[in-house]
N, C-alpha and C. Protein backbone atom coordinates (compact mmCIF):
# COMPACT_ATOMS: atom_id res chain seq x y z
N UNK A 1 93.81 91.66 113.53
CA UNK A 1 93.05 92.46 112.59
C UNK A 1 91.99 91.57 111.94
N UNK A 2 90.88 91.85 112.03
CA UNK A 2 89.57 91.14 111.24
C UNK A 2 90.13 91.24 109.82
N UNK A 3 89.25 90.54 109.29
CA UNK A 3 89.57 90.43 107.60
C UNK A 3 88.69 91.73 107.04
N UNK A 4 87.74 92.05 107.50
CA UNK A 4 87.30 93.09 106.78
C UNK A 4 87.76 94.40 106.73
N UNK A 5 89.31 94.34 108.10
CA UNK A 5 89.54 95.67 108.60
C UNK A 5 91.45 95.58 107.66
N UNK A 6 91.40 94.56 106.52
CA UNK A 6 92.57 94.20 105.52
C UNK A 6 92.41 96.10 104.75
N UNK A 7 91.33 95.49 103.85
CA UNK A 7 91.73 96.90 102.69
C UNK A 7 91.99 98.58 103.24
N UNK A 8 90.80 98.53 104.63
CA UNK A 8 90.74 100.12 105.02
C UNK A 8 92.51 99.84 105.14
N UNK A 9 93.33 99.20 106.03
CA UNK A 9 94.64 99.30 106.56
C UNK A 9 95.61 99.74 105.57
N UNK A 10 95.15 98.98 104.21
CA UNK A 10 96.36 99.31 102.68
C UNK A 10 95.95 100.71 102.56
N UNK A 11 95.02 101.49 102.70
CA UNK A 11 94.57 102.50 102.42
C UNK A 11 95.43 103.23 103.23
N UNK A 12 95.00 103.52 104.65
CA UNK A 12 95.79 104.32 105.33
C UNK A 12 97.48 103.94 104.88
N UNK A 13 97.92 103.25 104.52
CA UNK A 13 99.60 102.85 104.70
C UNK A 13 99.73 103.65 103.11
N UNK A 14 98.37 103.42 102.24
CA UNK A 14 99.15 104.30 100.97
C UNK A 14 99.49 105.75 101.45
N UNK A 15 98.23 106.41 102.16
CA UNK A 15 97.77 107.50 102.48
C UNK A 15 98.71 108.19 103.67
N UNK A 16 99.73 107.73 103.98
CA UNK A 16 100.27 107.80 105.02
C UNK A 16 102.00 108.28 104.34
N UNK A 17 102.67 107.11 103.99
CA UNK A 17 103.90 107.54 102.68
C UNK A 17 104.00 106.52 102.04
N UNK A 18 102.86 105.50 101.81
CA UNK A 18 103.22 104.69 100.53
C UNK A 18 104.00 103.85 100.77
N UNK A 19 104.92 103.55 101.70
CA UNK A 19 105.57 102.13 102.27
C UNK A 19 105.01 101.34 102.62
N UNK A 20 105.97 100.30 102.00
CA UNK A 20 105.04 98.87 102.37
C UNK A 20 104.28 98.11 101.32
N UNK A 21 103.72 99.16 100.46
CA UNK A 21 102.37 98.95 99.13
C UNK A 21 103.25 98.60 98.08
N UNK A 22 103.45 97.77 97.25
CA UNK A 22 103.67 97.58 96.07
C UNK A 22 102.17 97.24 95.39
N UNK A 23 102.71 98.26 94.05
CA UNK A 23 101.59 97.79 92.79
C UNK A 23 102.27 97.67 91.31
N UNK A 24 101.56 96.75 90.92
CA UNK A 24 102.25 96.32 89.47
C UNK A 24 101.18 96.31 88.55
N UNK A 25 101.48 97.00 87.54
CA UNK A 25 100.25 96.85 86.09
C UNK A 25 100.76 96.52 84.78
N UNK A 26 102.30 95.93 85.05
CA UNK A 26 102.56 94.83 84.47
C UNK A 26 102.00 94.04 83.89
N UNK A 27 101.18 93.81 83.03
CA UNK A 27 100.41 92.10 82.91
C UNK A 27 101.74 91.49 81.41
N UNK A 28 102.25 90.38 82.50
CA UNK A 28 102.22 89.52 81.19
C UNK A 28 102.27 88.25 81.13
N UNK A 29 101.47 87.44 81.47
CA UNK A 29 100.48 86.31 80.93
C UNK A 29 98.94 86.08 81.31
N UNK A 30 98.78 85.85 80.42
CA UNK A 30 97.02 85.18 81.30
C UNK A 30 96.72 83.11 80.48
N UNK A 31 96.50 82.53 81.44
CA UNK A 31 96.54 81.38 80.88
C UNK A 31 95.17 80.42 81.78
N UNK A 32 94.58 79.92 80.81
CA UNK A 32 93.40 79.27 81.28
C UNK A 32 93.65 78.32 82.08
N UNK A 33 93.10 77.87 83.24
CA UNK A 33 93.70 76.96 83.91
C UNK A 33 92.00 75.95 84.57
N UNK A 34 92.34 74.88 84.69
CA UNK A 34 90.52 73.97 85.14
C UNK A 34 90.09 74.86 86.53
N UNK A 35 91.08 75.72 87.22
CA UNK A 35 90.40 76.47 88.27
C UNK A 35 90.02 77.75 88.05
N UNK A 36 90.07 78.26 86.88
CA UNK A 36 89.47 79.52 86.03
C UNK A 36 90.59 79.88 85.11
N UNK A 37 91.50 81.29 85.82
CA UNK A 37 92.81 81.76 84.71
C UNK A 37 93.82 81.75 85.87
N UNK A 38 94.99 81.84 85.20
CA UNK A 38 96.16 82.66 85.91
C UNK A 38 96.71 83.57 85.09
N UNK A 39 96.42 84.63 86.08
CA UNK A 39 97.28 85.80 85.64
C UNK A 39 98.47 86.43 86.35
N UNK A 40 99.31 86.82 85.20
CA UNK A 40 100.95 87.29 85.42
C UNK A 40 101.08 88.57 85.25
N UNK A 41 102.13 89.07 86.60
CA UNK A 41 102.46 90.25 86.82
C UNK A 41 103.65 90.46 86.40
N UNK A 42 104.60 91.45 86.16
CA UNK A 42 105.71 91.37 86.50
C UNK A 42 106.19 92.65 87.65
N UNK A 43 106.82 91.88 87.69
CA UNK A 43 107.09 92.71 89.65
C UNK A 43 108.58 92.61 89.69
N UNK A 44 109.55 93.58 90.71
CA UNK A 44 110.54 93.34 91.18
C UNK A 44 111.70 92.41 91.66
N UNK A 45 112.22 91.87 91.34
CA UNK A 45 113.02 90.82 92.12
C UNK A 45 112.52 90.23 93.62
N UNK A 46 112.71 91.43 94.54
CA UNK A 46 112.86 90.97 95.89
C UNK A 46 111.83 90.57 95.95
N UNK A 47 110.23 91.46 95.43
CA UNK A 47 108.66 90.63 95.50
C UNK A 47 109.08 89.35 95.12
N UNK A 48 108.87 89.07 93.48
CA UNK A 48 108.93 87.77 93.62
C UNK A 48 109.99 86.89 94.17
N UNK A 49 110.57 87.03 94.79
CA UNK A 49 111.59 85.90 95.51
C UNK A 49 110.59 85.82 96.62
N UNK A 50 110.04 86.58 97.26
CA UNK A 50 109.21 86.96 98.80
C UNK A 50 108.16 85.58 97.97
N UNK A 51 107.37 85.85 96.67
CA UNK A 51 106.57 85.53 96.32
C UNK A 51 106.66 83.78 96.19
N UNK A 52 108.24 83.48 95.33
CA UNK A 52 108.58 81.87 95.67
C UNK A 52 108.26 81.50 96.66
N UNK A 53 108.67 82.26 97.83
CA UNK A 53 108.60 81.68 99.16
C UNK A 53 107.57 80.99 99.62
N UNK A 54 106.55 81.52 99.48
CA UNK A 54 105.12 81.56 99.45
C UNK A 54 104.61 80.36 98.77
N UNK A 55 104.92 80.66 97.61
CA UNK A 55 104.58 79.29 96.42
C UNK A 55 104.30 78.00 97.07
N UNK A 56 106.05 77.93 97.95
CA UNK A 56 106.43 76.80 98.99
C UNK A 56 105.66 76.47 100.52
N UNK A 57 105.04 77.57 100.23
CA UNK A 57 104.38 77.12 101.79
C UNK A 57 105.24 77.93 102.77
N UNK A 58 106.51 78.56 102.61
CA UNK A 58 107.30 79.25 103.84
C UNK A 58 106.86 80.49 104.11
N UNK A 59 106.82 81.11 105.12
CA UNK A 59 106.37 82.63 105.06
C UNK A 59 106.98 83.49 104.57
N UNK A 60 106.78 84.50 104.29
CA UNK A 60 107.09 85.35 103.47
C UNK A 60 106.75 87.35 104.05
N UNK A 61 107.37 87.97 103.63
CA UNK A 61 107.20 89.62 104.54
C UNK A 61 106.27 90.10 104.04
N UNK A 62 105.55 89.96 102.39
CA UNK A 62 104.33 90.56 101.64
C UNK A 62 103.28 89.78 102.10
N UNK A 63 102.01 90.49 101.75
CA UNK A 63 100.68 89.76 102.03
C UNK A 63 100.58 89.95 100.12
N UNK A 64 100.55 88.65 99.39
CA UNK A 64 100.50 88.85 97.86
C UNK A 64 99.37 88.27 97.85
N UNK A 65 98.38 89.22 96.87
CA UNK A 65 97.41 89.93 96.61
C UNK A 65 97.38 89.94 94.80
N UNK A 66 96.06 89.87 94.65
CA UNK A 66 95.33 90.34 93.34
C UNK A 66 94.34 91.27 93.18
N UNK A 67 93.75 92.38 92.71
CA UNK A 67 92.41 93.07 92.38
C UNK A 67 92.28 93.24 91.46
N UNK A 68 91.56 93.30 91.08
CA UNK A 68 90.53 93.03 89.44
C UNK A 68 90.10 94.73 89.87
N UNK A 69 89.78 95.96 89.71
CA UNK A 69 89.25 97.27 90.07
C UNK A 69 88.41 97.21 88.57
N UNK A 70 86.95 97.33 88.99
CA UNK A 70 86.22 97.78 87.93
C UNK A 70 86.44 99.58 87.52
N UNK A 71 87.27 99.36 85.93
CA UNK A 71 87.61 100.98 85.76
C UNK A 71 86.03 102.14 86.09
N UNK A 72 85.12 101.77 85.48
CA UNK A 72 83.80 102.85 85.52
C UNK A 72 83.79 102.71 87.12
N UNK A 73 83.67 102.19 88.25
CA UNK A 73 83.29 102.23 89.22
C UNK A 73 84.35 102.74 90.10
N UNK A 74 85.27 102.94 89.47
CA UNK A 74 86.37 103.64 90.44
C UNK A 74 86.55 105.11 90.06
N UNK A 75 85.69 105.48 89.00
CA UNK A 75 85.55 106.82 88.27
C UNK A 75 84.99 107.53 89.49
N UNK A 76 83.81 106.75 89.73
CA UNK A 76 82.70 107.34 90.64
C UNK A 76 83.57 108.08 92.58
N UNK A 77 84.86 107.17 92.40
CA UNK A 77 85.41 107.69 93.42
C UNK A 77 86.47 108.40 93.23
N UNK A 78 87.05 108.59 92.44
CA UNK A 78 88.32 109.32 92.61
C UNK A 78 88.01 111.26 92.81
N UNK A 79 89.01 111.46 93.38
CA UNK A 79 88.71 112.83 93.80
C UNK A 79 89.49 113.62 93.02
């Protein structure tokens, strides 16, 4: 899969029955860091354990992900 052909794919898999997709709007931390911020989700157990994994360098079953969605510009799309 090309990288540009990533987001259409989350789309169809929401659009399809939603397996697979986790989303969290959770926020709880944001902390300045010399490479900009880090920001904190809180998420499920099994994510973040998937997510340690990762941390480490081991693979992991999620593709973990961030989006920033500008609210006014997502107005313009919703149906």
């Amino acid at each position: 899969m090309e990288k540009n052909q990533i987001l259409p794919a989350i789309c169809a898999m929401v659009a399809d029955d939603n397996q697979g997709v986790k989303m969290s709007t959770t926020l709880t931390d944001v902390k300045d860091d010399p490479r900009g911020a880090i920001v904190s989700f809180g998420v499920e157990r099994e994510s973040g354990s998937d997510a340690k994994l990762q941390l480490h360098g081991l693979p992991g079953k999620y593709m973990v992900c961030c989006f920033f969605i500008d609210k006014n510009e997502l107005e313009k799309y919703k149906v």
